[in-house]
Protein backbone atom coordinates (compact mmCIF):
# COMPACT_ATOMS: atom_id res chain seq x y z
CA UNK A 1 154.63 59.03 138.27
CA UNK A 2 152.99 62.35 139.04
CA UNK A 3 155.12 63.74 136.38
CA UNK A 4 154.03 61.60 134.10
CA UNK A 5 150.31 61.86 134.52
CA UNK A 6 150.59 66.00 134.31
CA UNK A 7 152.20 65.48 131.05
CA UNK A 8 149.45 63.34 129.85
CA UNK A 9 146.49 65.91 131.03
CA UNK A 10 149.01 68.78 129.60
CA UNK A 11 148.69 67.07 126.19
CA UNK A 12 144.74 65.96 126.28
CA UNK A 13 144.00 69.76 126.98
CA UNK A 14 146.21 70.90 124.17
CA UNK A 15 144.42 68.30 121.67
CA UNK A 16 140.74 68.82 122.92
CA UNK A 17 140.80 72.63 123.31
CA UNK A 18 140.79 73.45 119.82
CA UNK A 19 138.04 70.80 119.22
CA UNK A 20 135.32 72.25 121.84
CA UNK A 21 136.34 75.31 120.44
CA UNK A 22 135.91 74.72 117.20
CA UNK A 23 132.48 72.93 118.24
CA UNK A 24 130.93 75.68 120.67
CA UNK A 25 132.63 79.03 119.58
CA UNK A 26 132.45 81.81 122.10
CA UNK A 27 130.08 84.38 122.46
CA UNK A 28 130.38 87.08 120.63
CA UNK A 29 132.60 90.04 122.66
CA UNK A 30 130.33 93.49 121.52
CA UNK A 31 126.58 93.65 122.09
CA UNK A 32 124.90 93.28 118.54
CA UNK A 33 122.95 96.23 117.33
CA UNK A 34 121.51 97.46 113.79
CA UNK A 35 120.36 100.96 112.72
CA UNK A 36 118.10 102.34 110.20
CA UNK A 37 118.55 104.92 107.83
CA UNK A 38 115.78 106.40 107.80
CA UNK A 39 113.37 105.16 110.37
CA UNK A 40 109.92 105.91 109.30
CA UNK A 41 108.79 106.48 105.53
CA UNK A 42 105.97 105.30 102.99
CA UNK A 43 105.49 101.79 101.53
CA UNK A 44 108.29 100.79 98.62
CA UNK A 45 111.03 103.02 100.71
CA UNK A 46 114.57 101.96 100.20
CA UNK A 47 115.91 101.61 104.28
CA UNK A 48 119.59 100.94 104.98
CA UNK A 49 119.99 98.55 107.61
CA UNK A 50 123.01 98.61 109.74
CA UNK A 51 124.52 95.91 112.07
CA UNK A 52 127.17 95.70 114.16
CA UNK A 53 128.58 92.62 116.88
CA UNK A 54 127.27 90.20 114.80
CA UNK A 55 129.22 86.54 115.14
CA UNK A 56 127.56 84.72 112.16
CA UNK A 57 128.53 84.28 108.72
CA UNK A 58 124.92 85.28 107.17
CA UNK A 59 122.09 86.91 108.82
CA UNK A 60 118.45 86.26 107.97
CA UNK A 61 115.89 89.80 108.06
CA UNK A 62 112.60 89.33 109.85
CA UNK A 63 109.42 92.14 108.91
CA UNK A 64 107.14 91.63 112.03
CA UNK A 65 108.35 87.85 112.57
CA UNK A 66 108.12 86.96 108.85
CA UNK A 67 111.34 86.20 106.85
CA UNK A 68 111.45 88.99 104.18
CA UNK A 69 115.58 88.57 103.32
CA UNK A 70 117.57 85.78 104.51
CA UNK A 71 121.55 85.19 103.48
CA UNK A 72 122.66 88.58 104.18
CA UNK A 73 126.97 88.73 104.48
CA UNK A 74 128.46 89.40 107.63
CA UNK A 75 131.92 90.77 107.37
CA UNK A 76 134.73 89.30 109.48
CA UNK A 77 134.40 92.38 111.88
CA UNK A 78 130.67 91.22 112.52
CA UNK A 79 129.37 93.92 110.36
CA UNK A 80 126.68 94.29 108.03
CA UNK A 81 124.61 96.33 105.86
CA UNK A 82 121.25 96.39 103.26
CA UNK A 83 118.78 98.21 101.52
CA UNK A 84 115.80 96.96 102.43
CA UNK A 85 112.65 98.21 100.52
CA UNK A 86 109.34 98.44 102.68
CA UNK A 87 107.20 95.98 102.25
CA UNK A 88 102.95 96.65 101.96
CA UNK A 89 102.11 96.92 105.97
CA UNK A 90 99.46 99.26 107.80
CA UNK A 91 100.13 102.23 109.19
CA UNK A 92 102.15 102.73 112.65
CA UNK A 93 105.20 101.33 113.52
CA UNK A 94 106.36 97.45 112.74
CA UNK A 95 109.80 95.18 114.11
CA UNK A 96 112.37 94.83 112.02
CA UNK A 97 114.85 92.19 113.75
CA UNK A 98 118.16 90.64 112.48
CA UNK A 99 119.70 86.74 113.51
CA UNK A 100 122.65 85.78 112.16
CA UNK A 101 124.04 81.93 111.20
CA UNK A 102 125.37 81.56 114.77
CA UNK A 103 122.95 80.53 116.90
CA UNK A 104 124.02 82.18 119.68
CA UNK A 105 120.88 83.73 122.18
CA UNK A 106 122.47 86.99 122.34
CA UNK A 107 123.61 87.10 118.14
CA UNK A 108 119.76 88.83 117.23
CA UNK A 109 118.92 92.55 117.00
CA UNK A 110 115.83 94.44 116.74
CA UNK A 111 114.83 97.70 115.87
CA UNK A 112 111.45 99.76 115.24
CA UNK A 113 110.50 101.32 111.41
CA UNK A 114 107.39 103.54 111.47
CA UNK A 115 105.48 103.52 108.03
CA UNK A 116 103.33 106.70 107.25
CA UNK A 117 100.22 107.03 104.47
CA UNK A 118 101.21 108.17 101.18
CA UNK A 119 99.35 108.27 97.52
CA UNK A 120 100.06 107.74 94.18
CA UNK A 121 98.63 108.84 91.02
CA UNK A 122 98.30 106.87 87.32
CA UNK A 123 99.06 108.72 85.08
CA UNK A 124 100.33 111.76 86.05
CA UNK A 125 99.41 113.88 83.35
CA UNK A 126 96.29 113.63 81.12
CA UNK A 127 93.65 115.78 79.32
CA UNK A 128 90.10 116.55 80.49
CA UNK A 129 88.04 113.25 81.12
CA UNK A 130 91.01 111.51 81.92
CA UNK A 131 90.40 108.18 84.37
CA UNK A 132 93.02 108.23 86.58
CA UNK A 133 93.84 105.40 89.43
CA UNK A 134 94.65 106.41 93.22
CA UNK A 135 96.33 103.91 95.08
CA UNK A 136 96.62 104.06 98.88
CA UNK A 137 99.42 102.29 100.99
CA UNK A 138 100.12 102.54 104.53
CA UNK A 139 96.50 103.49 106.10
CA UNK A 140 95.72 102.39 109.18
CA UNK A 141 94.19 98.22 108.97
CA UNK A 142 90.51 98.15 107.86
CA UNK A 143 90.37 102.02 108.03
CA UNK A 144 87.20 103.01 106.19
CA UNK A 145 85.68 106.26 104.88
CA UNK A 146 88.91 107.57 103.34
CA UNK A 147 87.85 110.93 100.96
CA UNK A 148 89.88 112.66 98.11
CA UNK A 149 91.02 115.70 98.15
CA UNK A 150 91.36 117.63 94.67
CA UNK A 151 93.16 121.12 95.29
CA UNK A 152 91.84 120.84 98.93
CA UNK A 153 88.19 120.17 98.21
CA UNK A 154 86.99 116.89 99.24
CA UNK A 155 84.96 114.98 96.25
CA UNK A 156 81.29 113.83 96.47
CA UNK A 157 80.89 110.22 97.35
CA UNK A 158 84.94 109.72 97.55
CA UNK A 159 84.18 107.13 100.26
CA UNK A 160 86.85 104.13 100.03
CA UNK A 161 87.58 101.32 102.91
CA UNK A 162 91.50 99.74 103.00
CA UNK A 163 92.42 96.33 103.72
CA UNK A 164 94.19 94.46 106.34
CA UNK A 165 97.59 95.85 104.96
CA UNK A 166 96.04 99.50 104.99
CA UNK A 167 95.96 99.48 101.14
CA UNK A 168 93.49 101.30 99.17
CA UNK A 169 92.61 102.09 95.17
CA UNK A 170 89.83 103.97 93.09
CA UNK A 171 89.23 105.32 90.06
CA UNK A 172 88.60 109.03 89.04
CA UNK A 173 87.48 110.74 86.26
CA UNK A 174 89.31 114.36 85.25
CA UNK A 175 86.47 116.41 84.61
CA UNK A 176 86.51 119.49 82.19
CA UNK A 177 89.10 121.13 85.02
CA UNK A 178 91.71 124.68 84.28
CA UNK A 179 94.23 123.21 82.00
CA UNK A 180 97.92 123.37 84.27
CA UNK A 181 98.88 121.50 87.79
CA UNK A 182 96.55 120.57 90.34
CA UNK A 183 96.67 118.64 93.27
CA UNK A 184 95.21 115.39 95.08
CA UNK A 185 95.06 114.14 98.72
CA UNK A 186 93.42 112.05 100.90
CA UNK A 187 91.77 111.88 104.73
CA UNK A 188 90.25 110.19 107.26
CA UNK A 189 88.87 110.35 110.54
CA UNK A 190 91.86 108.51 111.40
CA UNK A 191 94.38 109.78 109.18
CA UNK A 192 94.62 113.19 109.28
CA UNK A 193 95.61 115.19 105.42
CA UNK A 194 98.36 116.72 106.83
CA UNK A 195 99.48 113.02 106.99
CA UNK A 196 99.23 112.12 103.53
CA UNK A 197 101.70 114.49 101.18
CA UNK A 198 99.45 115.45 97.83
CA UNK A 199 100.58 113.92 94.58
CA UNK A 200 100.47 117.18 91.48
CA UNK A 201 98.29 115.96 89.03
CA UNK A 202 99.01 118.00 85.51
CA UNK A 203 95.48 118.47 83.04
CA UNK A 204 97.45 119.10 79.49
CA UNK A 205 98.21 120.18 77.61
CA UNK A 206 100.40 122.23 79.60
CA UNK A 207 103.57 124.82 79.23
CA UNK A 208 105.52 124.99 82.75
CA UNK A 209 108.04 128.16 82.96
CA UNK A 210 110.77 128.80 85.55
CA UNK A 211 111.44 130.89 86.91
CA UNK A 212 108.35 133.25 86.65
CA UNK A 213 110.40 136.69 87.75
CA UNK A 214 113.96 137.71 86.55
CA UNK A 215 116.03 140.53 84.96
CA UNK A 216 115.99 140.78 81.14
CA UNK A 217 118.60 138.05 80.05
CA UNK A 218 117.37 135.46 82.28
CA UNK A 219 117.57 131.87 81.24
CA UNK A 220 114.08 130.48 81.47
CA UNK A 221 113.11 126.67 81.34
CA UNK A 222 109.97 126.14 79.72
CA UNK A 223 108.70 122.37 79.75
CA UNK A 224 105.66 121.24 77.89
CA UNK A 225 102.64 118.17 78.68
CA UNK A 226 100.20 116.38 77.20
CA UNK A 227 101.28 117.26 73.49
CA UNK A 228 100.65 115.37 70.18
CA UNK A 229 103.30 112.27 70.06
CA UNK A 230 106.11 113.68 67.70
CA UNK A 231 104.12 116.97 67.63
CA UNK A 232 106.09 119.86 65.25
CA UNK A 233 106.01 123.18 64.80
CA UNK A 234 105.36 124.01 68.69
CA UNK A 235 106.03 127.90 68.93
CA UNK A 236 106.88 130.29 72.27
CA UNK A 237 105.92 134.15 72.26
CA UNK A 238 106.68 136.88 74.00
CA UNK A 239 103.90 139.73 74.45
CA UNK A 240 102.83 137.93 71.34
CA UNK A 241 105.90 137.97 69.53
CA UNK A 242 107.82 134.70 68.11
CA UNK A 243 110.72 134.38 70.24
CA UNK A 244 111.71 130.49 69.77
CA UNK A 245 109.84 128.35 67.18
CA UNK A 246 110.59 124.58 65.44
CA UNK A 247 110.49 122.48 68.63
CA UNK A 248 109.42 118.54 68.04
CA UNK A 249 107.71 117.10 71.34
CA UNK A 250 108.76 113.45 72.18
CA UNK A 251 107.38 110.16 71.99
CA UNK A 252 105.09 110.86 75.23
CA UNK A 253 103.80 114.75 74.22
CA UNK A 254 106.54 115.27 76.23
CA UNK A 255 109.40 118.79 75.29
CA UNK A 256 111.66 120.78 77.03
CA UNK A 257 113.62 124.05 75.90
CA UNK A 258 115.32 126.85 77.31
CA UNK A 259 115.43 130.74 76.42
CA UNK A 260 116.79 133.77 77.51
CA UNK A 261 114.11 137.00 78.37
CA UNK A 262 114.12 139.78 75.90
CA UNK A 263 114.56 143.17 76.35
CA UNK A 264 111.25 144.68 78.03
CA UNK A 265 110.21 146.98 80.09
CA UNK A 266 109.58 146.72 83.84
CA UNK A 267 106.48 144.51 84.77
CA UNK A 268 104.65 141.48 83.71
CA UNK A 269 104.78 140.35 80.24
CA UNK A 270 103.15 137.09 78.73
CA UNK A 271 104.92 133.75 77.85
CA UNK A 272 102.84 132.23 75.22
CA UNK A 273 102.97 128.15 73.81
CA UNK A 274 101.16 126.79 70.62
CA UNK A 275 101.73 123.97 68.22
CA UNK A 276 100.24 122.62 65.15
CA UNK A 277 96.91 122.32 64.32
CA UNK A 278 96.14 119.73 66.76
CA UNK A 279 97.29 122.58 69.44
CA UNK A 280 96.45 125.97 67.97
CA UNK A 281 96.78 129.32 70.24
CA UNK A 282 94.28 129.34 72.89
CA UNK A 283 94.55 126.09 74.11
CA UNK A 284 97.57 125.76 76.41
CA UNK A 285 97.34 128.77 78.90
CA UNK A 286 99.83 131.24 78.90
CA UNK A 287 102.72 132.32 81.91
CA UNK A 288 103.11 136.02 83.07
CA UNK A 289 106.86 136.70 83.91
CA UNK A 290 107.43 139.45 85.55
CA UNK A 291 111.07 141.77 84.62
CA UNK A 292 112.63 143.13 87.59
CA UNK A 293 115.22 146.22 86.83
CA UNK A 294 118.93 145.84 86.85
CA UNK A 295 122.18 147.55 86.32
CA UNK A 296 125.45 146.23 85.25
CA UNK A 297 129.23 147.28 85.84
CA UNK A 298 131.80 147.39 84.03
CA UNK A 299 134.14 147.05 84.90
CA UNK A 300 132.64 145.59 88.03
CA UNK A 301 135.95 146.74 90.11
CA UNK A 302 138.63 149.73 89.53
CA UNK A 303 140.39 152.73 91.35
CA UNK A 304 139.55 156.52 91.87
CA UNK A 305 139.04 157.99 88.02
CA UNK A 306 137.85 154.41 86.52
CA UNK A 307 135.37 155.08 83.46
CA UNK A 308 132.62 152.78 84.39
CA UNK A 309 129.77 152.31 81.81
CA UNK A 310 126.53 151.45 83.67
CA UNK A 311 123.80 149.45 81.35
CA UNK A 312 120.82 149.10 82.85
CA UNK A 313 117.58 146.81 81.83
CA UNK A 314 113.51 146.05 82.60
CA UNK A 315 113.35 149.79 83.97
CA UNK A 316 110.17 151.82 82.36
CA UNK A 317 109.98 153.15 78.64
CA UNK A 318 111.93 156.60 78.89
CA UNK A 319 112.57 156.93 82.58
CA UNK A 320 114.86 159.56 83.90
CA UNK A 321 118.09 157.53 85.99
CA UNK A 322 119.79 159.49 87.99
CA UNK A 323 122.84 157.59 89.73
CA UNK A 324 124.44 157.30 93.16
CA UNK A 325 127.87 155.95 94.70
CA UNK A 326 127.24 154.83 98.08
CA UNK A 327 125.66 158.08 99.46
CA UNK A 328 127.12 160.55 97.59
CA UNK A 329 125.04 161.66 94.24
CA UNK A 330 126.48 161.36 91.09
CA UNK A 331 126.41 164.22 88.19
CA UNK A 332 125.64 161.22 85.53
CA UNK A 333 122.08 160.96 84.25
CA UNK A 334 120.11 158.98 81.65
CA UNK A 335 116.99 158.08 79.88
CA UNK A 336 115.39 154.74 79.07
CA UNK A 337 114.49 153.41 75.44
CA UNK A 338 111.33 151.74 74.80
CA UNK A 339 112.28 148.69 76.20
CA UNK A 340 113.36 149.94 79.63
CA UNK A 341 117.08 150.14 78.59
CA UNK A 342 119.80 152.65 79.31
CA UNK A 343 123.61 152.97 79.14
CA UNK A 344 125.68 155.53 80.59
CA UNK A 345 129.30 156.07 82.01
CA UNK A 346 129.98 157.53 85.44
CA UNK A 347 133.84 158.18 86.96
CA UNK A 348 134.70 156.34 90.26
CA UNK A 349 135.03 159.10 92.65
CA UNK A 350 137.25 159.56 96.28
CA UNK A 351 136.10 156.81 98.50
CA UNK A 352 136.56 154.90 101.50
CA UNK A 353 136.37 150.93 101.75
CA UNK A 354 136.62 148.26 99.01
CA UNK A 355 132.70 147.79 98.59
CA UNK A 356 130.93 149.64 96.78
CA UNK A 357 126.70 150.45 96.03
CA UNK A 358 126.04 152.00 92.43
CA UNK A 359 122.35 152.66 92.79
CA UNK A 360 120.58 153.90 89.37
CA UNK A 361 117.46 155.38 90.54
CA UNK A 362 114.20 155.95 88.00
CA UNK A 363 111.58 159.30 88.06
CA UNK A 364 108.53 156.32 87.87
CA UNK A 365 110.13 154.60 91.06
CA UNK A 366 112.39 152.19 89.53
CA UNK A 367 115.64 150.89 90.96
CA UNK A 368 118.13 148.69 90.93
CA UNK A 369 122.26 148.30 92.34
CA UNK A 370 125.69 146.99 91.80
CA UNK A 371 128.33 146.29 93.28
CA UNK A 372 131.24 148.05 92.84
CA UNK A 373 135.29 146.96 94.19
CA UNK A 374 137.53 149.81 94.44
CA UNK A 375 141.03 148.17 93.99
CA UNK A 376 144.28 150.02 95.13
CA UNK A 377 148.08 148.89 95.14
CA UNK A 378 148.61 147.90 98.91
CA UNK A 379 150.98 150.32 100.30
CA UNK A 380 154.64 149.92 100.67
CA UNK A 381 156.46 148.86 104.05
CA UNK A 382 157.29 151.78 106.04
CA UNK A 383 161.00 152.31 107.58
CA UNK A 384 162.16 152.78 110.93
CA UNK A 385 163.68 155.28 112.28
CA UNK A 386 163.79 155.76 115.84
CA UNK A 387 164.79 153.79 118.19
CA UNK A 388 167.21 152.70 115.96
CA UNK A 389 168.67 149.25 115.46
CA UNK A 390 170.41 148.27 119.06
CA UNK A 391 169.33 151.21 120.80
CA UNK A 392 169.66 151.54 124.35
CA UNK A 393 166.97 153.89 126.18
CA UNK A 394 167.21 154.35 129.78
CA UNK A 395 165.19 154.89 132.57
CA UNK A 396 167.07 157.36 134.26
CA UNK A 397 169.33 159.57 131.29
CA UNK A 398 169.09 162.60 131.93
CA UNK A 399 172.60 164.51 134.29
CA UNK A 400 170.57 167.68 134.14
CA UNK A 401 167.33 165.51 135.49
CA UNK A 402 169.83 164.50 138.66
CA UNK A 403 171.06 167.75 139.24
CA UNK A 404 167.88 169.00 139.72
CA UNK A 405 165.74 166.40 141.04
CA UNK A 406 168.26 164.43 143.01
CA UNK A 407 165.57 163.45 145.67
CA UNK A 408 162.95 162.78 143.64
CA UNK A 409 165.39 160.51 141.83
CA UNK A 410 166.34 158.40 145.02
CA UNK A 411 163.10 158.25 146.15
CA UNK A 412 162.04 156.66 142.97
CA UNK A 413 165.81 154.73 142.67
CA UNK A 414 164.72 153.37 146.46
CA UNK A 415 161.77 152.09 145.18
CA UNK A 416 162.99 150.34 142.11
CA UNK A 417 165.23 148.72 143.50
CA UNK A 418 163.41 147.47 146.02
CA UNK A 419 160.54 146.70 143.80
CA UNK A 420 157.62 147.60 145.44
CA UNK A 421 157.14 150.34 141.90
CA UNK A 422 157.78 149.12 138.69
CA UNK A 423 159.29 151.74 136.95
CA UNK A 424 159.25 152.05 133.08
CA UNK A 425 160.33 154.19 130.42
CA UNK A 426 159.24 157.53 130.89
CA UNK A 427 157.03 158.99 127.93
CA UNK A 428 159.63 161.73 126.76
CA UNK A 429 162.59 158.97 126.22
CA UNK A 430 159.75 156.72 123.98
CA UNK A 431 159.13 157.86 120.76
CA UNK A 432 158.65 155.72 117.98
CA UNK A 433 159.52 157.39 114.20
CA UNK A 434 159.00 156.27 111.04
CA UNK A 435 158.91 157.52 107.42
CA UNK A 436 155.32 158.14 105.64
CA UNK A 437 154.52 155.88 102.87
CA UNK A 438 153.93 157.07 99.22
CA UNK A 439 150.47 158.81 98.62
CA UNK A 440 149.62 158.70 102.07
CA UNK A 441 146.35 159.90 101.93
CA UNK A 442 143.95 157.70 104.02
CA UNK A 443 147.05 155.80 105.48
CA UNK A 444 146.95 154.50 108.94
CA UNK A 445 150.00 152.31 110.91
CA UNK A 446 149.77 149.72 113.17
CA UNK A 447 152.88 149.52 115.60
CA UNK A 448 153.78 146.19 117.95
CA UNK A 449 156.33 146.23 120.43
CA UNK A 450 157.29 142.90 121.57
CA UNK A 451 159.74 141.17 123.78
CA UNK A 452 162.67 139.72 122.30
CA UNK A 453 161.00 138.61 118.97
CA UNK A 454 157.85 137.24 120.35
CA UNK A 455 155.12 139.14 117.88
CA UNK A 456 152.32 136.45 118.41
CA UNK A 457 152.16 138.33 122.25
CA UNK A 458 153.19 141.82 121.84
CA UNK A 459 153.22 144.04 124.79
CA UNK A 460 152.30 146.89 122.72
CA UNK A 461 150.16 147.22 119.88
CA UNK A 462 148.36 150.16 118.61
CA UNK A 463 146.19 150.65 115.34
CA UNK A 464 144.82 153.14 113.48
CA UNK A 465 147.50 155.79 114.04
CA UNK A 466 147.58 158.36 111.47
CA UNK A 467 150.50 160.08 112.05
CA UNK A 468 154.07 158.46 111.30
CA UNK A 469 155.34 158.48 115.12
CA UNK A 470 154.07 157.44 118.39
CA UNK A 471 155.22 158.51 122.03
CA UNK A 472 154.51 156.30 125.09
CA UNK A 473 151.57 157.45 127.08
CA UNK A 474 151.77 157.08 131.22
CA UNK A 475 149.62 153.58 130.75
CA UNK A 476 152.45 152.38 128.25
CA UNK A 477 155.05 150.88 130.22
CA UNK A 478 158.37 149.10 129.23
CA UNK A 479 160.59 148.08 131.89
CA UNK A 480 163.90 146.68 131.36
CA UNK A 481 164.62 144.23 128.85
CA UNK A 482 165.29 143.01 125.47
CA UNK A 483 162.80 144.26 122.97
CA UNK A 484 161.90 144.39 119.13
CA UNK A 485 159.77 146.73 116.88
CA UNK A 486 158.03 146.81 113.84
CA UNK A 487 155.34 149.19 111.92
CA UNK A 488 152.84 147.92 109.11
CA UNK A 489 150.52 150.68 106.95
CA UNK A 490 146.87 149.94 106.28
CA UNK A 491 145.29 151.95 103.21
CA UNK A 492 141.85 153.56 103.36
CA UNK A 493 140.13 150.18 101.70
CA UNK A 494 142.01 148.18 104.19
CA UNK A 495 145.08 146.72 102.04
CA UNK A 496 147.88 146.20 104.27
CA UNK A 497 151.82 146.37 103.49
CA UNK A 498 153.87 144.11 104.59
CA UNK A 499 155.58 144.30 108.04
CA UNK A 500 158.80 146.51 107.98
CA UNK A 501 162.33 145.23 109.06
CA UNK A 502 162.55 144.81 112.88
CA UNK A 503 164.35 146.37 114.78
CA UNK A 504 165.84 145.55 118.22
CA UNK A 505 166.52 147.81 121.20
CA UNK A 506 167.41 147.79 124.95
CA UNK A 507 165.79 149.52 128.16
CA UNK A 508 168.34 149.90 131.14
CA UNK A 509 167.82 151.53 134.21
CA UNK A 510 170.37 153.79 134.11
CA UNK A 511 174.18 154.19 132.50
CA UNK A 512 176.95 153.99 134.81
CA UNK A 513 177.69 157.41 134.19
CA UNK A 514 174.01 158.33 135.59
CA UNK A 515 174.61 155.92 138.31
CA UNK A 516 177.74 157.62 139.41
CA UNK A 517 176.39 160.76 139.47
CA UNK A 518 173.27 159.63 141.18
CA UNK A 519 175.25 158.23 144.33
CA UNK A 520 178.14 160.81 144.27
CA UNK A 521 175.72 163.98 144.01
CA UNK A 522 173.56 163.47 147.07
CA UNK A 523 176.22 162.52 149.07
CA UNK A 524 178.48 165.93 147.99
CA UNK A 525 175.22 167.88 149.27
CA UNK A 526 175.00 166.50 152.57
CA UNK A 527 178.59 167.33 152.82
CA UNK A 528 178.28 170.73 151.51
CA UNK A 529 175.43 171.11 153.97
CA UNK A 530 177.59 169.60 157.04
CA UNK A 531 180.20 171.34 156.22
CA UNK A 532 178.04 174.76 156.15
CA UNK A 533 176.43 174.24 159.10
CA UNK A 534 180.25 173.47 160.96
CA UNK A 535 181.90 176.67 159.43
CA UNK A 536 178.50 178.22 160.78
CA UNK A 537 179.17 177.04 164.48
CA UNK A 538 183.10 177.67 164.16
CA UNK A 539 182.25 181.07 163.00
CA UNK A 540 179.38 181.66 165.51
CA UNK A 541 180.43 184.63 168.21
CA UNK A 542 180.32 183.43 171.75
CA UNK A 543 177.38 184.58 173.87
């Protein structure tokens, strides 16, 4: 029977289960959050609202409590995201919160958006007289005595009051201002003009060049305002001289063309604009561009001997160049035309490094440089040639060495081999050879030693060795083991050959041969010397 009945509860929780789940689903497992991107900006701003953890199916957006965006998608991750663009509100900061579909308490996110003051301007260009509307959004709620700014001085009786949103508009007549850009702001005693980022207003018409400053060639933008609709015939000089001419303005006085800067002197020179009748010279004000000197390569890179011809531009009407490489002075000289222009040809000379300054210096102060690249074949690999492929150097070679220094020898044999002195290859039984590379003027070698074939740690390395060999100093120790060698050369503008073959070779401690000698000598001199001293008490007369 109680089998029965825990079959019967078995299969009511297997039917209802998916019903109450179905009915109350659970609470969502990650806490729900959403971002903003960015988090403070003017009125009309596009924001990018991110959520995360959400359990919904669509999410409803709430501006300070009131519904601004509802049926947002939530992905099946509980994700979501939209551009959300910011609604009229005061100034300071305002809730931006996010529920979702689910209805669960903890399914709701909030987050805090700043809005700052800003102005705008309509139109943006206009002639003198113009009536222009400013429009305020974002002031602080009811803020009052608000004053315009134009080109940082405040205008008389510029007193405006904004509304409950912090919005604000007047009216404003262009008087008979400078032609060109100028710009308007707005303050209060509550809003400080640092706040509020000026808007340019543009009086036309108007001819706007950049870049003001370049070398001759320079490509120059020059766009025009506040022209004739479909106005022809609009013409651009240079120190009064037609340089581009024909262009058509657009539908809104609008025009834009670009032009390269003549050859000229060094200094300011004057960018002139005029159109038809209905714009004759005079009336749009002119640019000053300034021509800053310059020299040119070429080529720009070469070797010791290259012919380089140097042209140089926007230097003063016939200046005297003289030239320089790096530091050292150059025998080439030249003289400027009446434009500021001068070509001459200078030979590379000997020199160190790939980088290179050509300076081409004027008798009225001018100057300008270049950069030069010296380029040279990277040197060939160097070959070995001592130790030589499997060599074996020892520690202890030398039967002359033992002979002579037989004590010295144990005392230092004793100590090997009981290692408290690590013994290593004596200086005069290291010396690493190679052959010089071709033209090996300015050549240096870098040599690794390393055990076994293990270059990424070598136990010796050396650079900057001029010569093609390299003995062991008393600091450069190899004990006994296994190890390889290689040698790489390094030109005087730092090209590198590749690595040469490698070649292996062996320390010992000593050959048998030295071994032999090294036990047998010592003990054939205390023999000697017993024997002496028992032929000397045979031999001795009785008292």
């Amino acid at each position: 029977m109680r089998i029965k009945d825990l079959f019967v509860a078995l299969a009511l929780v297997t039917i209802l289960l998916p019903l109450i789940l179905l009915v109350f689903p659970p609470a969502p497992v990650h806490a729900t959050s959403i971002t903003l991107n960015p988090a403070s900006s003017t009125v009309g701003t596009s924001v990018l609202i991110s959520g995360e953890g959400f359990a919904g199916h669509l999410a409803t957006i709430y501006w300070d409590g009131q519904v601004v965006v509802t049926d947002v998608p939530i992905s099946e991750t509980g994700k979501l995201t939209y551009n959300l663009n910011v609604p009229h509100a005061c100034k300071g900061d305002h809730i931006i919160r996010v529920n979702d579909d689910s209805h669960w308490a903890s399914s709701t996110a909030s987050v805090t958006f700043t809005v700052l003051p800003q102005i705008e301007v309509r139109p943006r260009i206009g002639r003198a007289w113009t009536n222009i509307v400013i429009i305020g959004n974002g002031f602080a709620t009811y803020e009052k005595d608000i004053k315009i700014t134009w080109d940082g001085n405040v205008l008389v009786g510029s007193s405006i009051a904004a509304d409950k949103l912090g919005k604000w508009s007047t009216n404003l007549d262009i008087t008979d201002t400078t032609k060109g850009e100028h710009f308007i702001g707005a303050f209060s005693s509550v809003t400080d003009a640092a706040e509020v980022a000026e808007v340019m207003f543009i009086v036309s018409p108007l001819a706007k060049v950049e870049p003001v400053s370049g070398s001759v060639g320079t490509e120059i933008t020059i766009n025009g305002f506040g022209f004739r609709i479909g106005e022809d015939g609009i013409t651009i000089t240079y120190d009064g001289e037609i340089i581009k001419c024909n262009i058509v303005a657009e539908a809104d006085g609008s025009w834009s063309t670009t032009l390269d800067i003549p050859a000229s002197t060094q200094g300011y020179h004057t960018i002139g604009v005029f159109g038809s009748s209905f714009t004759p010279k005079g009336v749009v004000p002119s640019t000053d561009f300034e021509v800053i000197p310059q020299i040119e390569p070429q080529p720009a890179s070469g070797s010791k001997g290259t012919q380089v011809t140097i042209t140089g531009t926007g230097f003063a009407k016939d200046e005297a160049i003289t030239f320089t490489f790096d530091t050292m002075t150059l025998d080439t000289a030249a003289t400027t035309d009446d434009t500021g222009t001068f070509s001459a040809i200078l030979e590379v000379p000997q020199s160190k490094g790939k980088e290179h300054t050509i300076t081409a210096t004027g008798s009225d102060g001018n100057s300008a440089q270049a950069i030069f690249i010296t380029e040279k074949t990277p040197p060939s690999a160097p070959q070995l040639l001592s130790p030589e492929q499997g060599a074996k150097l020892e520690i202890f070679d030398s039967v002359g060495d033992v002979v002579l220094g037989t004590a010295k020898y144990l005392i230092r044999i004793v100590d090997y081999l009981r290692g408290s002195k690590q013994e290593g290859l004596w200086p005069a039984l290291a010396t690493f050879d190679w052959s010089e590379v071709a033209d090996s003027n300015g050549i240096s070698y870098i040599l690794q030693v390393a055990r076994a074939n293990d270059f990424s740690s070598p136990v010796l390395a050396r650079e900057g060795l001029v010569s093609p060999d390299y003995t062991l100093s008393e600091e450069d120790i190899l004990t006994s083991g296994s190890y390889s060698w290689r040698i790489k050369a390094v030109d005087d503008v730092g090209n590198e050959s590749p690595w040469s073959a490698v070649w292996k070779f062996e320390v010992i401690s000593m050959s048998s041969q030295v071994l032999i000698l090294s036990s047998i000598i010592p003990v054939l001199f205390i023999a000697v010397l017993i024997f002496g001293i028992l032929t000397w008490r045979v031999n001795r007369p009785n008292p």
